[in-house]
Protein backbone atom coordinates (compact mmCIF):
# COMPACT_ATOMS: atom_id res chain seq x y z
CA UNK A 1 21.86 23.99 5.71
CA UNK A 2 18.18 24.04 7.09
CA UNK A 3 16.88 20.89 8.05
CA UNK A 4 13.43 20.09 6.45
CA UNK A 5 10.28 20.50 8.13
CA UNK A 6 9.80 16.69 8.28
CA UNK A 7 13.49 15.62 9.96
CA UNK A 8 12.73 18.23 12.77
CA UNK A 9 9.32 16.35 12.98
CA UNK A 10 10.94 13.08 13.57
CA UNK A 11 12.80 14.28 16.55
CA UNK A 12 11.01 12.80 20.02
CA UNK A 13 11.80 16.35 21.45
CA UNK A 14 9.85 18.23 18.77
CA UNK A 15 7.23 15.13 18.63
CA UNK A 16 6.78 16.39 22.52
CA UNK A 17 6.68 19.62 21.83
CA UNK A 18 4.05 19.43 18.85
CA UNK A 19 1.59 17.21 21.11
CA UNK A 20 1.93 19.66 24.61
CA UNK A 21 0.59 22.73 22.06
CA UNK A 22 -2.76 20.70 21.61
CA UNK A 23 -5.85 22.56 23.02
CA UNK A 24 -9.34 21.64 22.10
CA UNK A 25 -10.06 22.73 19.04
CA UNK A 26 -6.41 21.54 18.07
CA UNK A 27 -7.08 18.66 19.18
CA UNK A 28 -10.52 18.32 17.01
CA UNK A 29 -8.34 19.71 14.04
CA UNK A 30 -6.17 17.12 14.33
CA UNK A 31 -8.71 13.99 14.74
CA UNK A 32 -9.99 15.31 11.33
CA UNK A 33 -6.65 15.49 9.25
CA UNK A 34 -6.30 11.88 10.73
CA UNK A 35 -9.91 10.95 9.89
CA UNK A 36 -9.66 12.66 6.00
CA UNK A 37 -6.09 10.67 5.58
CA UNK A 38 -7.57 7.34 6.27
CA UNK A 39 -10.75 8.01 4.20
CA UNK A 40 -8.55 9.52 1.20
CA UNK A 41 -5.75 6.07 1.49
CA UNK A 42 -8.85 3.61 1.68
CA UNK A 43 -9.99 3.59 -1.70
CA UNK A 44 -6.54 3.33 -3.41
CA UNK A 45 -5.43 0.62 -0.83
CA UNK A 46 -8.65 -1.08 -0.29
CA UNK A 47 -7.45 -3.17 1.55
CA UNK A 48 -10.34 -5.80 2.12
CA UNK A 49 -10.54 -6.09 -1.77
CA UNK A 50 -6.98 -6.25 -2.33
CA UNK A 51 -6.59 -8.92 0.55
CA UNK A 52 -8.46 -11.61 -1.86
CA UNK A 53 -6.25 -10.45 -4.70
CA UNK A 54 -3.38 -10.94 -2.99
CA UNK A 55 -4.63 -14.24 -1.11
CA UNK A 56 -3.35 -16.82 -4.31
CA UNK A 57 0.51 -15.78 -3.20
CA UNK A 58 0.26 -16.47 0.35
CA UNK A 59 -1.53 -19.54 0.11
CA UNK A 60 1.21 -22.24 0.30
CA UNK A 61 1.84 -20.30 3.72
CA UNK A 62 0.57 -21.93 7.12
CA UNK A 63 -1.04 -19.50 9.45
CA UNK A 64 1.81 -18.48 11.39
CA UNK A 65 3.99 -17.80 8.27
CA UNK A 66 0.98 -16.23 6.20
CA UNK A 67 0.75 -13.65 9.84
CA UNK A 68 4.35 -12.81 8.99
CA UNK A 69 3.99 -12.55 5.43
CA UNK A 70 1.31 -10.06 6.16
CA UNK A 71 3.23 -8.28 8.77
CA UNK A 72 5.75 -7.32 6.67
CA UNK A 73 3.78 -6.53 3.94
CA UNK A 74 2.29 -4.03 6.10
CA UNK A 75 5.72 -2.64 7.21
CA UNK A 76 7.11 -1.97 3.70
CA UNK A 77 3.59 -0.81 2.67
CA UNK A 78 4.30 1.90 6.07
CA UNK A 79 7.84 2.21 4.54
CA UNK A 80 6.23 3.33 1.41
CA UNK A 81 3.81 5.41 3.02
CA UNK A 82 6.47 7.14 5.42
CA UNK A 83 9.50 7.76 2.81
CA UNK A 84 6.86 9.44 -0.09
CA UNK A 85 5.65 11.96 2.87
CA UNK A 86 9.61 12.82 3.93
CA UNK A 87 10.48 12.64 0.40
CA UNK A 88 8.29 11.43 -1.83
CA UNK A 89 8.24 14.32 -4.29
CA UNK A 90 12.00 14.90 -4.21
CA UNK A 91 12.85 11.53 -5.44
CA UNK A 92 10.43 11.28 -8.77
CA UNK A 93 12.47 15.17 -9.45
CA UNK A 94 15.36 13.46 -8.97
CA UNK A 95 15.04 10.84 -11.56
CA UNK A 96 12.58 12.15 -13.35
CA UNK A 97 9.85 9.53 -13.00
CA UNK A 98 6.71 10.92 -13.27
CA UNK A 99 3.79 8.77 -11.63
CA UNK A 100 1.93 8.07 -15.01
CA UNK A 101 5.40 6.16 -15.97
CA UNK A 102 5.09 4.48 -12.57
CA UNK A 103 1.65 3.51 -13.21
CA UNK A 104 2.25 2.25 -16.89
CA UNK A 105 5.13 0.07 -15.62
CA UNK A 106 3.63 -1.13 -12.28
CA UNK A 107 0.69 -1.87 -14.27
CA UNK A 108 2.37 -4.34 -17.34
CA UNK A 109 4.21 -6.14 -14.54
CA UNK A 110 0.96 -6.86 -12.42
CA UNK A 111 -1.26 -8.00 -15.46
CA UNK A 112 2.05 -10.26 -16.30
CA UNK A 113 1.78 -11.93 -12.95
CA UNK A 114 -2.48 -12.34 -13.30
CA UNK A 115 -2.43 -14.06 -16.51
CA UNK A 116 0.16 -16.32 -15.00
CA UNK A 117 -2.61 -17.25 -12.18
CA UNK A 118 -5.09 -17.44 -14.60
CA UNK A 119 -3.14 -19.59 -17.63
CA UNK A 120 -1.99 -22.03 -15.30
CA UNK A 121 -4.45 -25.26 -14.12
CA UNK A 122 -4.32 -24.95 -10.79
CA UNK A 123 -4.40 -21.22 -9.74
CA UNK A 124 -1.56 -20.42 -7.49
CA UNK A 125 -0.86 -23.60 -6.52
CA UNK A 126 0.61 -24.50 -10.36
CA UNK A 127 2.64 -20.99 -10.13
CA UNK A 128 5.09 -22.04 -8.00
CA UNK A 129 3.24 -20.72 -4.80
CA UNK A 130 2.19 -24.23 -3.33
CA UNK A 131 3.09 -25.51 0.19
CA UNK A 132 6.40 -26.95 -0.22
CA UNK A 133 10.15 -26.73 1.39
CA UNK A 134 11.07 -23.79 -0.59
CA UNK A 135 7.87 -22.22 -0.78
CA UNK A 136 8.66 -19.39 2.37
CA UNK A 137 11.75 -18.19 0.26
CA UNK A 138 9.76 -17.93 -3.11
CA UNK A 139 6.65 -15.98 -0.97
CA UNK A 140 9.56 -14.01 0.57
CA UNK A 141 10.88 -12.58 -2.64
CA UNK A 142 6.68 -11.37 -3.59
CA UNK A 143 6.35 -9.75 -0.16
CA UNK A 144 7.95 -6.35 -1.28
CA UNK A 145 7.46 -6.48 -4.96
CA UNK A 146 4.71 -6.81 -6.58
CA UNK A 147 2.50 -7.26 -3.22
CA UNK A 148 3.41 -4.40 -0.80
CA UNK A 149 4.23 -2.38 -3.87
CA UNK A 150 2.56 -1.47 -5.86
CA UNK A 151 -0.57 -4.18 -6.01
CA UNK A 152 -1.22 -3.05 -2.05
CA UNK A 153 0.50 0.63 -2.23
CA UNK A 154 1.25 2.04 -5.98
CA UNK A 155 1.26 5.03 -7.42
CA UNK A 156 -2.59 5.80 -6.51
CA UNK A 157 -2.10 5.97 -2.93
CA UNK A 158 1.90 7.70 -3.85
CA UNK A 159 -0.38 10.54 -5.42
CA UNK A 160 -2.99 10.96 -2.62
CA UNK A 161 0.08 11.12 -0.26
CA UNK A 162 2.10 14.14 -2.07
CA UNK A 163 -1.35 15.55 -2.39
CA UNK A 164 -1.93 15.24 1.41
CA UNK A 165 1.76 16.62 2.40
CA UNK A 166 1.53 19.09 -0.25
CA UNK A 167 -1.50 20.61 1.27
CA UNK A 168 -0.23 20.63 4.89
CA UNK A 169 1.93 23.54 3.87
CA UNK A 170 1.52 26.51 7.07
CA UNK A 171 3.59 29.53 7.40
CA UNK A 172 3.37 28.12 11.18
CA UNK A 173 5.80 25.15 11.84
CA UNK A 174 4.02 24.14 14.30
CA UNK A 175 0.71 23.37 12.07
CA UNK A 176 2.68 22.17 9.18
CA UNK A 177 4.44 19.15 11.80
CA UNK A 178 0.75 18.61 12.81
CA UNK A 179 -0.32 18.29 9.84
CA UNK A 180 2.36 15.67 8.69
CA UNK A 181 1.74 14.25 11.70
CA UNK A 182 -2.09 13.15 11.02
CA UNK A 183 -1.06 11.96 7.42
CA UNK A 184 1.50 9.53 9.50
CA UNK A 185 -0.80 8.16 12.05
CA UNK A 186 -3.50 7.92 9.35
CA UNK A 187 -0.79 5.86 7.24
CA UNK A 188 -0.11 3.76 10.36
CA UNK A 189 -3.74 3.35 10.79
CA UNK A 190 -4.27 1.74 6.76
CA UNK A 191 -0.99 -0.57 7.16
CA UNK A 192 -2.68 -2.00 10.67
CA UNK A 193 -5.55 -2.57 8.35
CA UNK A 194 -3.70 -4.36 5.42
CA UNK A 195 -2.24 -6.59 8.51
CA UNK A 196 -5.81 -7.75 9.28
CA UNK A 197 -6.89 -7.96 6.26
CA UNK A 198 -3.76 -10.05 4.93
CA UNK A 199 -3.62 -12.01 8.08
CA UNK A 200 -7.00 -13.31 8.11
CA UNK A 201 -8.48 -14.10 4.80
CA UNK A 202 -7.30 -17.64 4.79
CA UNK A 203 -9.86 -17.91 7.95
CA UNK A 204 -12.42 -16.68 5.65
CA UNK A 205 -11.73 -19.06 2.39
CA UNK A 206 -11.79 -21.94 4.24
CA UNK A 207 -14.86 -21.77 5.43
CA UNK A 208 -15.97 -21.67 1.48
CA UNK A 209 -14.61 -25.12 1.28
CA UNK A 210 -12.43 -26.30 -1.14
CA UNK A 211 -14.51 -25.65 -4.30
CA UNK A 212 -15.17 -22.01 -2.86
CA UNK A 213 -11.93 -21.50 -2.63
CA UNK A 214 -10.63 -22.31 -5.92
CA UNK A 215 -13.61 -20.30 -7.12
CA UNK A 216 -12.25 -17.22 -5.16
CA UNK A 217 -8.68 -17.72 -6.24
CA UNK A 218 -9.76 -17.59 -10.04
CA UNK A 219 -11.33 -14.17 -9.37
CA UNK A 220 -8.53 -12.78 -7.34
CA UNK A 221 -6.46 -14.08 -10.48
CA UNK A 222 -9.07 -12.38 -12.58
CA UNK A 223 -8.80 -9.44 -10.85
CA UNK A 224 -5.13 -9.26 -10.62
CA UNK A 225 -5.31 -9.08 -14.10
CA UNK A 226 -7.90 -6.38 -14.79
CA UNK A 227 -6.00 -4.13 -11.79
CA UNK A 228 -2.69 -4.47 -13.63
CA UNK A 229 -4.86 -3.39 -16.81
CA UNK A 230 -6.70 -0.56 -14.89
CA UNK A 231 -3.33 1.07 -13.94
CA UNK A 232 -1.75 0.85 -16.86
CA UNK A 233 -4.51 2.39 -19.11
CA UNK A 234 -4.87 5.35 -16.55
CA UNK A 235 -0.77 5.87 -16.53
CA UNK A 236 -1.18 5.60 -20.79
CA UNK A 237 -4.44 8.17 -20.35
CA UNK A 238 -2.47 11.05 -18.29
CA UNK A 239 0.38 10.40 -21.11
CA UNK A 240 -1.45 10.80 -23.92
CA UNK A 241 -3.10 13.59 -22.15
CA UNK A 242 -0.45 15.70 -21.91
CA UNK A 243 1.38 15.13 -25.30
């Protein structure tokens, strides 16, 4: 059975292969796919905005533990990223899910977890999320689901991706694994962002002071909310749409 374009991709040989064919204009090809991959994942990761939503669940973390948090984070949001390129497509036909149903569901779940924030007293700190013996293991159980998937990467930036692969389609192999090859390294390039971003808001909020940064934590709550809401009604819109 032929192997897919992807799996022969993966191989260091063919990796080696793919980057000795690179001439100039190649080369300037290339730097573009990369360049139009990381503008087209930025605004459904935004991952400067996100990193404030997102902030309230982490902050019961000390900085060390809040760097790993956001580390991995970053790795399943690559995980994501890398397994909808291979086989993103495949898998929704398999089951299938279609990405408004993703979006409807992703959505209820993430406006369930904002009007927790925002019912309880104290922010995050009342939700279970404040520094305490056990709170690394509760954090740890967030880290994949709901906050690398799909608050950071859900089924907007799932779309964008099987738009992007779906599009690198050549007749020449050699193209197509370039191609796929700029929509991983511009992948790579988000998730290093969503580190930083992750990593280093706490740095940020403090200097807010205390008040400040109950102030922020209320809007992120706010805004986990209305992001929950947003995805949902757009998953419920395509639906309708097509009944």
């Amino acid at each position: 059975m032929a192997r897919h374009p992807v799996h022969c991709l993966l191989r260091p040989a063919n990796i080696r292969y793919v980057l000795s064919s690179f001439d100039m204009q190649t080369a300037a090809t290339f730097l573009n796919l990369v360049l139009v991959g990381f503008v087209s994942l930025f605004p459904p990761v935004n991952p400067l905005g996100t990193a404030f939503i997102v902030d309230p669940f982490l902050s019961g973390l000390d900085r060390d533990q809040r760097k790993a948090a956001a580390f991995k984070i970053a790795f399943y949001c690559f995980v994501i990223c890398g397994a909808t390129i291979v086989a993103g497509s495949w898998i929704f036909q398999l089951f299938g899910i279609s990405l408004p149903i993703v979006q409807v569901a992703g959505g209820i779940l993430i406006c369930r977890m904002g009007w927790q924030l925002l019912s309880s007293d104290s922010g995050a700190k009342d939700s279970g999320m404040s520094s305490s013996p056990g709170t690394g293991n509760r954090t740890e159980n967030l880290l994949f689901y709901p906050l690398a998937f799909p608050m950071t990467t859900g089924a907007g930036t799932i779309s964008v991706l099987l738009t992007l692969s779906a599009h690198s389609h050549d007749s020449d192999l050699t193209v197509h694994l370039l191609h796929l090859l700029a929509i991983f390294l511009a992948s790579t390039a988000m998730c290093a962002l969503v580190y930083v971003s992750y990593a280093y808001t706490s740095t940020l909020l403090r200097r807010l002071g205390p008040r400040g940064e109950q102030v922020i934590n209320r809007l992120s709550a706010f805004l986990v909310f209305c992001v929950g809401l947003q995805i949902a009604s757009t998953g419920l819109a395509h639906l309708i749409s097509k009944t």
